[in-house]
Protein backbone atom coordinates (compact mmCIF):
# COMPACT_ATOMS: atom_id res chain seq x y z
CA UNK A 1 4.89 8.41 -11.69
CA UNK A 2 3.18 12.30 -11.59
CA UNK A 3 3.25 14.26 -9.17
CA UNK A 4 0.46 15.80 -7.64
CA UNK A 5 0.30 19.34 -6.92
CA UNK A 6 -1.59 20.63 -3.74
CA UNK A 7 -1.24 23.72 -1.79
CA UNK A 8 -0.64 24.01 2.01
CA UNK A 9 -1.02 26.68 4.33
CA UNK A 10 0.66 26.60 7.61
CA UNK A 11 -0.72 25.84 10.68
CA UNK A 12 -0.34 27.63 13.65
CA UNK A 13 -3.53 26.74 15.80
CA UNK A 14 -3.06 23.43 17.52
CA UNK A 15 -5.64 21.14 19.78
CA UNK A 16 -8.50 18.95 19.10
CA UNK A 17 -10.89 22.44 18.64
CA UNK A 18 -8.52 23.67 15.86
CA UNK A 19 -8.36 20.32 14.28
CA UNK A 20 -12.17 20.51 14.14
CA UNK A 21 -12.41 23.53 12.69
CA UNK A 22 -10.35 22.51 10.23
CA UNK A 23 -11.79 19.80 9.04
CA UNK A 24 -15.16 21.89 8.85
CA UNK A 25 -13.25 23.97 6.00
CA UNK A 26 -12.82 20.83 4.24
CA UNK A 27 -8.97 20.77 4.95
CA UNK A 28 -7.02 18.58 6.36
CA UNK A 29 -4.34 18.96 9.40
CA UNK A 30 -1.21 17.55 8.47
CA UNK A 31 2.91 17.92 9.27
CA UNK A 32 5.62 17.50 7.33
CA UNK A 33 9.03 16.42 8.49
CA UNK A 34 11.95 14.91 7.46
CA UNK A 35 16.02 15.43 6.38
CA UNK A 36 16.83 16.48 10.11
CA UNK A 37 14.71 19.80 9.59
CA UNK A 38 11.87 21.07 12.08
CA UNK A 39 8.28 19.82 11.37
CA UNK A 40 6.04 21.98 9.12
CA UNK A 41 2.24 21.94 10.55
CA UNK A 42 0.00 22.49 7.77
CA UNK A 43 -3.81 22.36 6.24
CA UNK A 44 -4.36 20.57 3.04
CA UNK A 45 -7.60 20.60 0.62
CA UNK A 46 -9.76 17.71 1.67
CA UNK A 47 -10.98 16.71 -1.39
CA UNK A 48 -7.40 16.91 -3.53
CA UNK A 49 -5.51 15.15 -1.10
CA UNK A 50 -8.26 12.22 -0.61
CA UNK A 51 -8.35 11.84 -4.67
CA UNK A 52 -4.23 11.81 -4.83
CA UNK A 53 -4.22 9.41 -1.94
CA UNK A 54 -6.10 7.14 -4.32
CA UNK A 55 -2.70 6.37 -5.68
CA UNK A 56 -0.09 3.76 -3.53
CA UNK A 57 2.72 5.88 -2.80
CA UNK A 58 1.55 9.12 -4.52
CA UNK A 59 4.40 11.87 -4.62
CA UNK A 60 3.15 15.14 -3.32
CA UNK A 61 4.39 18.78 -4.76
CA UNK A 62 3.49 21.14 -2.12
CA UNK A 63 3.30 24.39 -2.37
CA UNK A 64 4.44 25.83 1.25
CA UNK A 65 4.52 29.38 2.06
CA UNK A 66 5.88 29.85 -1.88
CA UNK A 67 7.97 26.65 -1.23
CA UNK A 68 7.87 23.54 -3.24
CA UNK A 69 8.43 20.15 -1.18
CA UNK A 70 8.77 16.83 -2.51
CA UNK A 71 6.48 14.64 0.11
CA UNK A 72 5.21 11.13 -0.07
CA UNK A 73 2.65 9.58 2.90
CA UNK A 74 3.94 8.47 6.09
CA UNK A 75 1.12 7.98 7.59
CA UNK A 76 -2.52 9.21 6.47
CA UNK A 77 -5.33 8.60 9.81
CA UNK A 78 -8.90 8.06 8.86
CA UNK A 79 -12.08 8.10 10.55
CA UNK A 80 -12.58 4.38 11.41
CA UNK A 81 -16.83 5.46 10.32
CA UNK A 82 -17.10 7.77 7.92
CA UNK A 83 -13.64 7.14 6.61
CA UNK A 84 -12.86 10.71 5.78
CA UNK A 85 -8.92 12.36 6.47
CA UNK A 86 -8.29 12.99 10.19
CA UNK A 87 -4.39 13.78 10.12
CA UNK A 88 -1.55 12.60 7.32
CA UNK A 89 2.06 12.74 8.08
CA UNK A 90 4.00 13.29 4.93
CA UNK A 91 7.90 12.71 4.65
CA UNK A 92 9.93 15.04 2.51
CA UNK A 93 11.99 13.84 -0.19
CA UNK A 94 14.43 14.72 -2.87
CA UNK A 95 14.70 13.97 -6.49
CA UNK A 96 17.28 11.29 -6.97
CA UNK A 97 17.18 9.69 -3.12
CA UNK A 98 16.09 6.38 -2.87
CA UNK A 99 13.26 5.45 -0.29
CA UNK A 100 11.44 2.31 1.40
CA UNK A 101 8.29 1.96 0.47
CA UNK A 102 5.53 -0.60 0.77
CA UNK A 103 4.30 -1.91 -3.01
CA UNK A 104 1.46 -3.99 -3.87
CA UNK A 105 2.12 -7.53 -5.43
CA UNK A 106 -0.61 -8.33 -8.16
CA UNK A 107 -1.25 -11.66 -9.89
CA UNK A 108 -1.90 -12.80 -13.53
CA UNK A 109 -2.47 -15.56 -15.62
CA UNK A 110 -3.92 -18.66 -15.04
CA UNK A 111 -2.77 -21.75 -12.95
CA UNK A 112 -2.79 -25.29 -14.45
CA UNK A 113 -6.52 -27.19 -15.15
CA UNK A 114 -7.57 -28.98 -11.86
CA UNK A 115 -8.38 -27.54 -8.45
CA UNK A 116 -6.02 -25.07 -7.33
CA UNK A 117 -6.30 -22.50 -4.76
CA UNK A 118 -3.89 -19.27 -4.91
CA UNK A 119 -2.93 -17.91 -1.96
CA UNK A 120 -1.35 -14.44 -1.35
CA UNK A 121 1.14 -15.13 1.60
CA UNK A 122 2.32 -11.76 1.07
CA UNK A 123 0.05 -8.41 -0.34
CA UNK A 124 2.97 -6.11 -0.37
CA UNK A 125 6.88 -6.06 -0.40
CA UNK A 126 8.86 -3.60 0.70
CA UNK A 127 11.54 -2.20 -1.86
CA UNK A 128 13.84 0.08 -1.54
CA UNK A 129 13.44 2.90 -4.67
CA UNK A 130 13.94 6.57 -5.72
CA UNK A 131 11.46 8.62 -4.46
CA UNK A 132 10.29 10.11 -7.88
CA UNK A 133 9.95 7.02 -9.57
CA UNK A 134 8.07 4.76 -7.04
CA UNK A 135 6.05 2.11 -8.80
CA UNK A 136 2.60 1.32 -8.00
CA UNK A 137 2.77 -2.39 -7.74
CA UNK A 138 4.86 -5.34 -9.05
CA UNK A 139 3.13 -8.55 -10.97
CA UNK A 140 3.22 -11.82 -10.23
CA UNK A 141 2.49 -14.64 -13.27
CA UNK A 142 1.22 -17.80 -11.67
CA UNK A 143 0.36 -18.97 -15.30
CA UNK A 144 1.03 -22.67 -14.97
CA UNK A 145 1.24 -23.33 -11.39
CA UNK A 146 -0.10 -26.29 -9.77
CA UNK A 147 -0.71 -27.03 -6.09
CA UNK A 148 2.60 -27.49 -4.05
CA UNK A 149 4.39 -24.37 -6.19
CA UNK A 150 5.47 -21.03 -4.59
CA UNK A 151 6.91 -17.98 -5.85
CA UNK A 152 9.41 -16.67 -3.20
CA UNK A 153 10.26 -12.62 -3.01
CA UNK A 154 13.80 -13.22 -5.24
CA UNK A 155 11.63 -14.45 -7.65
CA UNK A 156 9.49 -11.33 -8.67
CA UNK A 157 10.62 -8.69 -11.32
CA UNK A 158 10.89 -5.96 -10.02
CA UNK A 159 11.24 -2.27 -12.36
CA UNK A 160 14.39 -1.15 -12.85
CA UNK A 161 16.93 0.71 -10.02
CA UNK A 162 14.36 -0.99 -7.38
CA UNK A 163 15.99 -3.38 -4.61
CA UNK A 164 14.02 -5.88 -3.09
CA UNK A 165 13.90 -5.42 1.20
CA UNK A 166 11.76 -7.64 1.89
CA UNK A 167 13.48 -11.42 3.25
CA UNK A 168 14.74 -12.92 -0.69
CA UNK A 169 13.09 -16.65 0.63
CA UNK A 170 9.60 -14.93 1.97
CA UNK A 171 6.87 -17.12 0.24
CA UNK A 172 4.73 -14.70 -1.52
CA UNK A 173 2.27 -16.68 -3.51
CA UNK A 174 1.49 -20.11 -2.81
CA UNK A 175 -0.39 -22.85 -4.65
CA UNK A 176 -3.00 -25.04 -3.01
CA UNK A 177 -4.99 -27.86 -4.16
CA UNK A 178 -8.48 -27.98 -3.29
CA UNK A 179 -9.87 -30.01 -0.16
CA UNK A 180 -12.25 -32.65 -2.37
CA UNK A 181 -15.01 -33.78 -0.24
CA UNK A 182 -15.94 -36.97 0.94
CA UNK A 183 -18.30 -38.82 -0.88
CA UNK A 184 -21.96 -38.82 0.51
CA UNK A 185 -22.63 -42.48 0.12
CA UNK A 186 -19.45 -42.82 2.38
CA UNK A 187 -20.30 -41.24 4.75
CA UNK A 188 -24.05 -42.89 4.99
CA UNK A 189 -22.47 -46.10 5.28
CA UNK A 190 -20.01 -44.54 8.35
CA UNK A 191 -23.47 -44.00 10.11
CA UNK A 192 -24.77 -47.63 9.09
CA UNK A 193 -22.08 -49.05 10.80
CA UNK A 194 -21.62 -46.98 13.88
CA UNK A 195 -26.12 -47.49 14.69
């Protein structure tokens, strides 16, 4: 995984009013915290940090006051309308330590012929990893499946040095067959019978 460079300033104006003006700069109020130190307040560029937040688990290099920090997203706040960058908390990290981190489960292949329904019990898993080498998501082959199979969490592959968090017996995929419906001509004859 890159890392994404961005440069932060430090904050030292705080309320609602501040936050505003902020934002009006195109920047976006943030803090970082983490390994027992105090919390940095900071701005970061807008538009950089909502392009590098396009990526699940992106690791941050920020430039602080001439300081580089390792970050990943804590927590990133949106505005529930317009959808652009309110706040993000970011959580520093080192090379080498391992983190928890939420990853997205994808699916490929295709199931056995007939109707089958897939359904994703679970979109994410958490695994524990090292923070530079966080992957983006883990597949999931249902090639074959047919309705009644599941694939539990101890089933997926997952990259190496990553540890699975999530419960090992969690149903993540499941396979349904398809509801058929009743015949028509049935159900003409149910109303025959009931007039």
């Amino acid at each position: 995984m890159a890392e994404i460079k961005l440069a932060a300033e430090i904050r030292t104006e705080f309320g609602k009013g501040a936050a505003r003006a902020v934002r009006r700069e195109d920047r976006v109020p943030g803090v970082i915290y983490g390994h027992g130190a105090e919390p940095v307040h900071v701005t970061l560029p807008g538009h950089e940090l909502l392009l590098a937040l396009r990526t699940p688990n992106v690791l941050l290099s920020l430039d602080v006051a001439g300081k580089t920090e390792l970050a990943i997203p804590k927590a990133v706040q949106r505005d529930a309308i317009k959808g652009y960058l309110v706040h993000v908390d970011l959580l520093t990290v080192k090379r080498g330590e391992k983190v928890t981190v939420e990853v997205a489960v994808e699916t490929e292949g295709e199931l056995a012929p007939g109707s089958f329904l897939v359904e994703n019990v679970l979109n994410t898993l958490s695994v524990e990893t090292e923070a530079t080498h966080i992957p983006t998501s883990v597949s999931v082959s249902i090639a074959g499946l047919e309705g009644g199979d599941a694939i539990h969490a101890k089933d997926v592959t997952l990259p190496s040095g990553t540890t699975l968090v999530t419960d090992p017996d969690a149903v993540v995929i499941q396979i349904l067959a398809a509801q058929a419906e009743e015949p028509a001509a049935e159900t003409a004859e149910d109303a025959a019978a009931e007039a």
